[in-house]
Protein backbone atom coordinates (compact mmCIF):
# COMPACT_ATOMS: atom_id res chain seq x y z
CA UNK A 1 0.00 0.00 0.00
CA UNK A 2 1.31 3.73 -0.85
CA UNK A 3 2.78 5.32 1.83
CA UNK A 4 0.27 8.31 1.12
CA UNK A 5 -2.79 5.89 0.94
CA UNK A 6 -4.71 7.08 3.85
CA UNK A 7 -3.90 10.91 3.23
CA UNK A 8 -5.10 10.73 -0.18
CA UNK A 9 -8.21 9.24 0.64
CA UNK A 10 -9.21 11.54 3.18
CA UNK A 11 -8.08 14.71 1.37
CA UNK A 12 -9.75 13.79 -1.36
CA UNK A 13 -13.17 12.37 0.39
CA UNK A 14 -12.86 8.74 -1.06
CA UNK A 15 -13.21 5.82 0.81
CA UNK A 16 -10.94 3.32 2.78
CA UNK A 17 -11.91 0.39 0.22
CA UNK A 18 -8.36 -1.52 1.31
CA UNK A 19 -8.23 -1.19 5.18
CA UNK A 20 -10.66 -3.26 7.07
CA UNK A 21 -12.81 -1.06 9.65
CA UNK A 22 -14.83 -1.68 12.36
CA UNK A 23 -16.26 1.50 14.22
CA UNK A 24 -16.52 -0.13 17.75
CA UNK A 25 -18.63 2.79 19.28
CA UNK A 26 -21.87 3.27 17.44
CA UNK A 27 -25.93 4.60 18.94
CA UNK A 28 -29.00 4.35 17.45
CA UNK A 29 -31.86 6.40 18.57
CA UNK A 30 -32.21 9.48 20.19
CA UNK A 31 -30.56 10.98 23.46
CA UNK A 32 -32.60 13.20 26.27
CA UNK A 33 -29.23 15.52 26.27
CA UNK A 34 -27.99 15.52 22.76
CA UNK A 35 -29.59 17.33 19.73
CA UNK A 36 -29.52 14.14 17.09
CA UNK A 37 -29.79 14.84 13.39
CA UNK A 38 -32.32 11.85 12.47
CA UNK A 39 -33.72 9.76 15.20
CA UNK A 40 -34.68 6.88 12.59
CA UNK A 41 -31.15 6.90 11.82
CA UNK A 42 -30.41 3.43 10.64
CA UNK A 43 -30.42 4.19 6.86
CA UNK A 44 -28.34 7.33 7.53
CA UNK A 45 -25.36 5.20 9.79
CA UNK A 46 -24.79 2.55 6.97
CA UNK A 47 -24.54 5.46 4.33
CA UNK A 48 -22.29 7.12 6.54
CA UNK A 49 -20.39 4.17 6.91
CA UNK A 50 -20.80 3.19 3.20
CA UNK A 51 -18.87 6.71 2.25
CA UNK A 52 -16.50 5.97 4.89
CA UNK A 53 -15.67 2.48 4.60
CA UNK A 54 -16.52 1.23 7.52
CA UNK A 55 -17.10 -2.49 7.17
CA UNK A 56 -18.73 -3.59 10.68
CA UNK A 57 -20.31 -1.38 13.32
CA UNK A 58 -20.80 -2.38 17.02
CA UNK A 59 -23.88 -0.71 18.49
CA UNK A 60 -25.63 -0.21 21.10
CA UNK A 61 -29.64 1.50 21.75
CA UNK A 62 -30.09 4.72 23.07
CA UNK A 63 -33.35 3.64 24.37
CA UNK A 64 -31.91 1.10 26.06
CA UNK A 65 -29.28 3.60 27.87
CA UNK A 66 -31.69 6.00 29.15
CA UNK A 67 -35.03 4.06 29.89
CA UNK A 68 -36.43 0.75 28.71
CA UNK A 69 -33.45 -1.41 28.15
CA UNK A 70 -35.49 -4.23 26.97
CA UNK A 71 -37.47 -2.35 23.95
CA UNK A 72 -34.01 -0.67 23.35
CA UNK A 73 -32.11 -4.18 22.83
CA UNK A 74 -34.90 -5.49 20.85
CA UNK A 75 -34.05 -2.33 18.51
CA UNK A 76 -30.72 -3.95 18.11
CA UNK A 77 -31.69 -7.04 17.11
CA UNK A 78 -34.26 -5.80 14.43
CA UNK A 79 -31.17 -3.77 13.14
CA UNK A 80 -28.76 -6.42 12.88
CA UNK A 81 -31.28 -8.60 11.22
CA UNK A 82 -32.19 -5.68 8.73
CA UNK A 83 -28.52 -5.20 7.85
CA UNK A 84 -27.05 -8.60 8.11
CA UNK A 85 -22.76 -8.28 8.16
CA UNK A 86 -23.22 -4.99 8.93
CA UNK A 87 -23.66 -4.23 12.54
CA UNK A 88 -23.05 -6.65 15.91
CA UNK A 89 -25.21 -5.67 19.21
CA UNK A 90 -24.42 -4.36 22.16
CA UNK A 91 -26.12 -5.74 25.21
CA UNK A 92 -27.50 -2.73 27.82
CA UNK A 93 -28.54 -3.97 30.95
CA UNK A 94 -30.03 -1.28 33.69
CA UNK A 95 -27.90 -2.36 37.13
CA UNK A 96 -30.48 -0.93 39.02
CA UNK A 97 -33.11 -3.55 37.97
CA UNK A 98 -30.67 -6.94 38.56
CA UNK A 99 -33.23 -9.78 38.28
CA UNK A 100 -34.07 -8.26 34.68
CA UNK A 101 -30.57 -7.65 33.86
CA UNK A 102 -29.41 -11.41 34.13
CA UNK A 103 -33.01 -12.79 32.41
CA UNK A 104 -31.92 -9.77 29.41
CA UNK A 105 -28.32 -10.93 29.33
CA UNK A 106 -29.10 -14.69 28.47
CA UNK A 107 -32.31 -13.88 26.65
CA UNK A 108 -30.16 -11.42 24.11
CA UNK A 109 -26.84 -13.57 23.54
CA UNK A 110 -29.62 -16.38 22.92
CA UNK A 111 -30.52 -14.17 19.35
CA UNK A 112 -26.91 -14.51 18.16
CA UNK A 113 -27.49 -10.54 16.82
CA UNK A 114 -24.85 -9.92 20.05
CA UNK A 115 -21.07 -10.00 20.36
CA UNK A 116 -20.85 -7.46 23.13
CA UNK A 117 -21.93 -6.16 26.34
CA UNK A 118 -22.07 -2.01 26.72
CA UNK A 119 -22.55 -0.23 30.41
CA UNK A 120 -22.79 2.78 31.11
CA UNK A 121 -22.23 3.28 35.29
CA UNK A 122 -22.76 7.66 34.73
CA UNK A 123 -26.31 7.21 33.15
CA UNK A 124 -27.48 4.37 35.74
CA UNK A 125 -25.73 5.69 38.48
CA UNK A 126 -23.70 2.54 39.69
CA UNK A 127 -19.99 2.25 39.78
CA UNK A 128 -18.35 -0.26 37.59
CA UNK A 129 -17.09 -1.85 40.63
CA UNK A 130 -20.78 -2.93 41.99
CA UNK A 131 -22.23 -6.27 42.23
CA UNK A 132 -24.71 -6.24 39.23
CA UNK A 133 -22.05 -5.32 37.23
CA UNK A 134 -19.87 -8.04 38.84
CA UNK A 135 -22.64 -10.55 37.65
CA UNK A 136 -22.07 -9.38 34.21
CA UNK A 137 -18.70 -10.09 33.80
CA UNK A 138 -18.88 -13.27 35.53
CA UNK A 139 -21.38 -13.49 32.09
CA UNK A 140 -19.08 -12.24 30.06
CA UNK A 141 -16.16 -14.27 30.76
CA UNK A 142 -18.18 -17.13 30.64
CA UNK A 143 -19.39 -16.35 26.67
CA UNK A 144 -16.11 -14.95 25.77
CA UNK A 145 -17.71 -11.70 25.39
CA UNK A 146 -16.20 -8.25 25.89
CA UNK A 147 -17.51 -5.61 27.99
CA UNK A 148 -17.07 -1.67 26.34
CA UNK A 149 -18.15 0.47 29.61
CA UNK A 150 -18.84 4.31 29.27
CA UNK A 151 -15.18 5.58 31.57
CA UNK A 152 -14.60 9.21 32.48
CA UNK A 153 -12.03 10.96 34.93
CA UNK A 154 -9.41 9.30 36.80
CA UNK A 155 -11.47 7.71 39.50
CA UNK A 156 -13.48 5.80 36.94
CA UNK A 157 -10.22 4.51 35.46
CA UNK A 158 -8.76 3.39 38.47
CA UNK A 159 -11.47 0.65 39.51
CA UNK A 160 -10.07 -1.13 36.47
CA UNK A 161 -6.67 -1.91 38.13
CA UNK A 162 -8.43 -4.32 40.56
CA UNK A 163 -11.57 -5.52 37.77
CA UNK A 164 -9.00 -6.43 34.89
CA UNK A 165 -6.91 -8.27 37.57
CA UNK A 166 -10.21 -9.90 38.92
CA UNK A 167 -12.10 -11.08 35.85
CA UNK A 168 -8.53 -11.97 33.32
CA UNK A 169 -10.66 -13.93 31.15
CA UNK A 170 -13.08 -10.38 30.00
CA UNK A 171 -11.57 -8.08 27.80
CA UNK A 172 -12.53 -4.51 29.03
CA UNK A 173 -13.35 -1.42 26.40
CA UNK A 174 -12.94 1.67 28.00
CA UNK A 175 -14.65 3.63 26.38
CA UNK A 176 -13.10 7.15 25.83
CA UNK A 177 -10.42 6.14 27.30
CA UNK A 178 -11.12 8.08 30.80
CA UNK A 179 -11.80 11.22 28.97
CA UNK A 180 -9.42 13.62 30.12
CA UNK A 181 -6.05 13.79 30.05
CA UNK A 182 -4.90 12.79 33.48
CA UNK A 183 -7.73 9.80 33.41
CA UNK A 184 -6.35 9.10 29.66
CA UNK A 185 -2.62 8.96 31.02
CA UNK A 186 -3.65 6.58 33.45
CA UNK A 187 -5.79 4.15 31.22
CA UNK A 188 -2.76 4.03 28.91
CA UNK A 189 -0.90 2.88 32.43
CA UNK A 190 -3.83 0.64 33.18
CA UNK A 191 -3.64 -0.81 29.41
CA UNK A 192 0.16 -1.48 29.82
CA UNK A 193 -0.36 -3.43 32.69
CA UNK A 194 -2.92 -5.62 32.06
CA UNK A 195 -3.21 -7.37 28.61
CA UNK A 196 -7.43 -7.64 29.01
CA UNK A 197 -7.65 -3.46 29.00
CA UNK A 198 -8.69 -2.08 26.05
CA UNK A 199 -8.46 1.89 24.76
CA UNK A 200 -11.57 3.21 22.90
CA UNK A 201 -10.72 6.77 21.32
CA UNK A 202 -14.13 8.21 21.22
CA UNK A 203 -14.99 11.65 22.74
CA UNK A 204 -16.66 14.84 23.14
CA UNK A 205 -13.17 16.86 22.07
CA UNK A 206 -9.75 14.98 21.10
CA UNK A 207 -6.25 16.03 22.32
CA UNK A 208 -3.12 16.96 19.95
CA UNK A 209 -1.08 14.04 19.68
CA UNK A 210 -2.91 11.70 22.14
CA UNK A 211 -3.93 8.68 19.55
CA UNK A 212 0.38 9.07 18.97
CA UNK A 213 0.77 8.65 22.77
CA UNK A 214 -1.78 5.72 23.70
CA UNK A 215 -0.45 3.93 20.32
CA UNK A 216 3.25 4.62 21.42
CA UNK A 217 2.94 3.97 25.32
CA UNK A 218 0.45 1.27 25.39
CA UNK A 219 1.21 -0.57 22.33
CA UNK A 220 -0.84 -0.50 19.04
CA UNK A 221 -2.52 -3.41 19.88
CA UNK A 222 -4.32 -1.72 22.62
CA UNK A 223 -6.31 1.05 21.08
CA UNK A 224 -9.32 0.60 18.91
CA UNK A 225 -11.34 3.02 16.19
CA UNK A 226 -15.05 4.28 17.33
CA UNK A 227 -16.99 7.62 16.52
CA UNK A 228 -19.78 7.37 19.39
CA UNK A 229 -22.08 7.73 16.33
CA UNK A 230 -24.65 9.08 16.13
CA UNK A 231 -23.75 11.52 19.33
CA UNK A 232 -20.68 12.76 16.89
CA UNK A 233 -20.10 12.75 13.41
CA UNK A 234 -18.30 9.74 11.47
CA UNK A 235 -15.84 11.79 9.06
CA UNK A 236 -13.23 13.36 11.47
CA UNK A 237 -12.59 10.24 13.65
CA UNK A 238 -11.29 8.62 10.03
CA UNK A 239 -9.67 11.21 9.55
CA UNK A 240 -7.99 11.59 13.19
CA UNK A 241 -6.68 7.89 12.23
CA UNK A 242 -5.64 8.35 8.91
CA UNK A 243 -4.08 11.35 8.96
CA UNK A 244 -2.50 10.29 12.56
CA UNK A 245 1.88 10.37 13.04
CA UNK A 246 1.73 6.83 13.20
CA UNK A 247 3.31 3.68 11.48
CA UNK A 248 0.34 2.40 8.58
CA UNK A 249 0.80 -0.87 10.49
CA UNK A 250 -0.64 0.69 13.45
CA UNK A 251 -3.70 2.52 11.41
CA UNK A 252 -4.35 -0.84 10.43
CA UNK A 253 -4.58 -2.26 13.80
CA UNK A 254 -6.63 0.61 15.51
CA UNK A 255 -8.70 0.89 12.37
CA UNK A 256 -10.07 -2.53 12.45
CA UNK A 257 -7.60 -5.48 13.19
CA UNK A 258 -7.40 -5.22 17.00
CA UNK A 259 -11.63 -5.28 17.21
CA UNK A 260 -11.20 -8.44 14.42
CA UNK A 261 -8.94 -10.10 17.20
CA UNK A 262 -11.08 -9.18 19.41
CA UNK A 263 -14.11 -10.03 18.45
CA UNK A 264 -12.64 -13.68 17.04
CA UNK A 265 -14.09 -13.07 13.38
CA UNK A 266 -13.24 -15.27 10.64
């Protein structure tokens, strides 16, 4: 591949046709908090991703974040089934409500529309430490499934030096990757350190030279691509990647490979 591959592309607004990609953060729905261009907004996430290049998308409900977590997954499934190859789920469980969590966690992974688990301890108000959430990794590690949790600030991060230590066998997403920069400096520490901590690089507002830094410190097998579509638009995040001071190896990897691994897919 031409060392000016991925500049091209984005400069001139073509497509990554060559480099598998898998946006690992993904909504559908509509949000309480944020203005959203098109709450019916399946059609307008595969175009997106169609222009892009983005092969797979893992997603989650918005619904199913911010009120009825069962209606919300069943969302999911209707989309994965709609776009087959396309999209895998996200499973949201609501802590607060445990005997309906574990009865949604088996009932969901029973579909086969599911290859994830998404929490979110800010918007249901339970630390990731908890025992709910405990019961879902035990889940998790028993399905080989990986868990991409909603992380922000420093104290968020650092419950993840005992969980990945206590649950080796679940692969943790942090999503955002703690946010700001002290929280991201120490989930690059926290990544280093424990070979079942993953860094998402979705967010509100992006850092010079960050994506370098968690690529460099905490290896490029560490840090995945996501756009927390449909919160955020689709086209900078490629571009953040593409256009990034970083080996085309490690584009590779962040753009798709490490979720492929991930994820097992054939």
């Amino acid at each position: 591949m031409d060392k000016n591959y991925y500049y091209d592309c984005v400069k001139s607004g073509k497509s990554l046709k060559d480099v598998f990609i898998v946006d690992s953060h993904m909504h559908l729905g509509c949000d309480r908090n944020f203005p959203i261009q098109d709450t019916n907004n399946a059609k307008m996430l595969v175009s997106k991703m169609n222009r892009c290049g983005i092969d797979f998308g893992g997603i989650s409900s918005l619904l199913a974040l911010g009120g009825n977590f069962e209606k919300g997954n069943d969302e999911i499934i209707a989309l994965v089934r709609d776009y087959p190859g396309r999209f895998y789920g996200q499973i949201v469980i609501n802590p607060n409500y445990p005997e309906m969590a574990s009865r949604e966690l088996e009932r969901c992974w029973s579909t086969g529309c599911f290859k994830e688990i998404k929490i979110h301890p800010v918007y249901h108000k339970c630390p990731a430490n908890g025992d709910v959430y405990r019961k879902v990794y035990h889940f998790a590690s028993g399905k080989n499934c990986p868990v991409l949790i909603h992380v922000w600030g420093v104290e968020q991060v650092s419950v993840f030096f005992e969980l990945a230590k206590q649950y080796p066998d679940v692969t943790f997403i942090l999503g955002h990757a703690g946010g700001e920069i002290p929280a991201q400096k120490l989930a690059v520490s926290l990544a280093k350190k424990y070979d079942n901590i993953i860094l998402d690089i979705t967010g509100s507002w992006h850092y010079e030279g960050m994506l370098e830094f968690m690529v460099k410190e905490a290896g490029e097998d560490k840090v995945v691509f996501g756009t927390d579509a449909v919160f955020h638009e689709i086209y900078p995040v490629i571009g953040r990647i593409a256009m990034a001071d970083m080996s085309d190896t490690s584009k590779r990897k962040v753009f798709g490979l490490n979720m492929k691994r991930i994820l097992k897919l054939a």
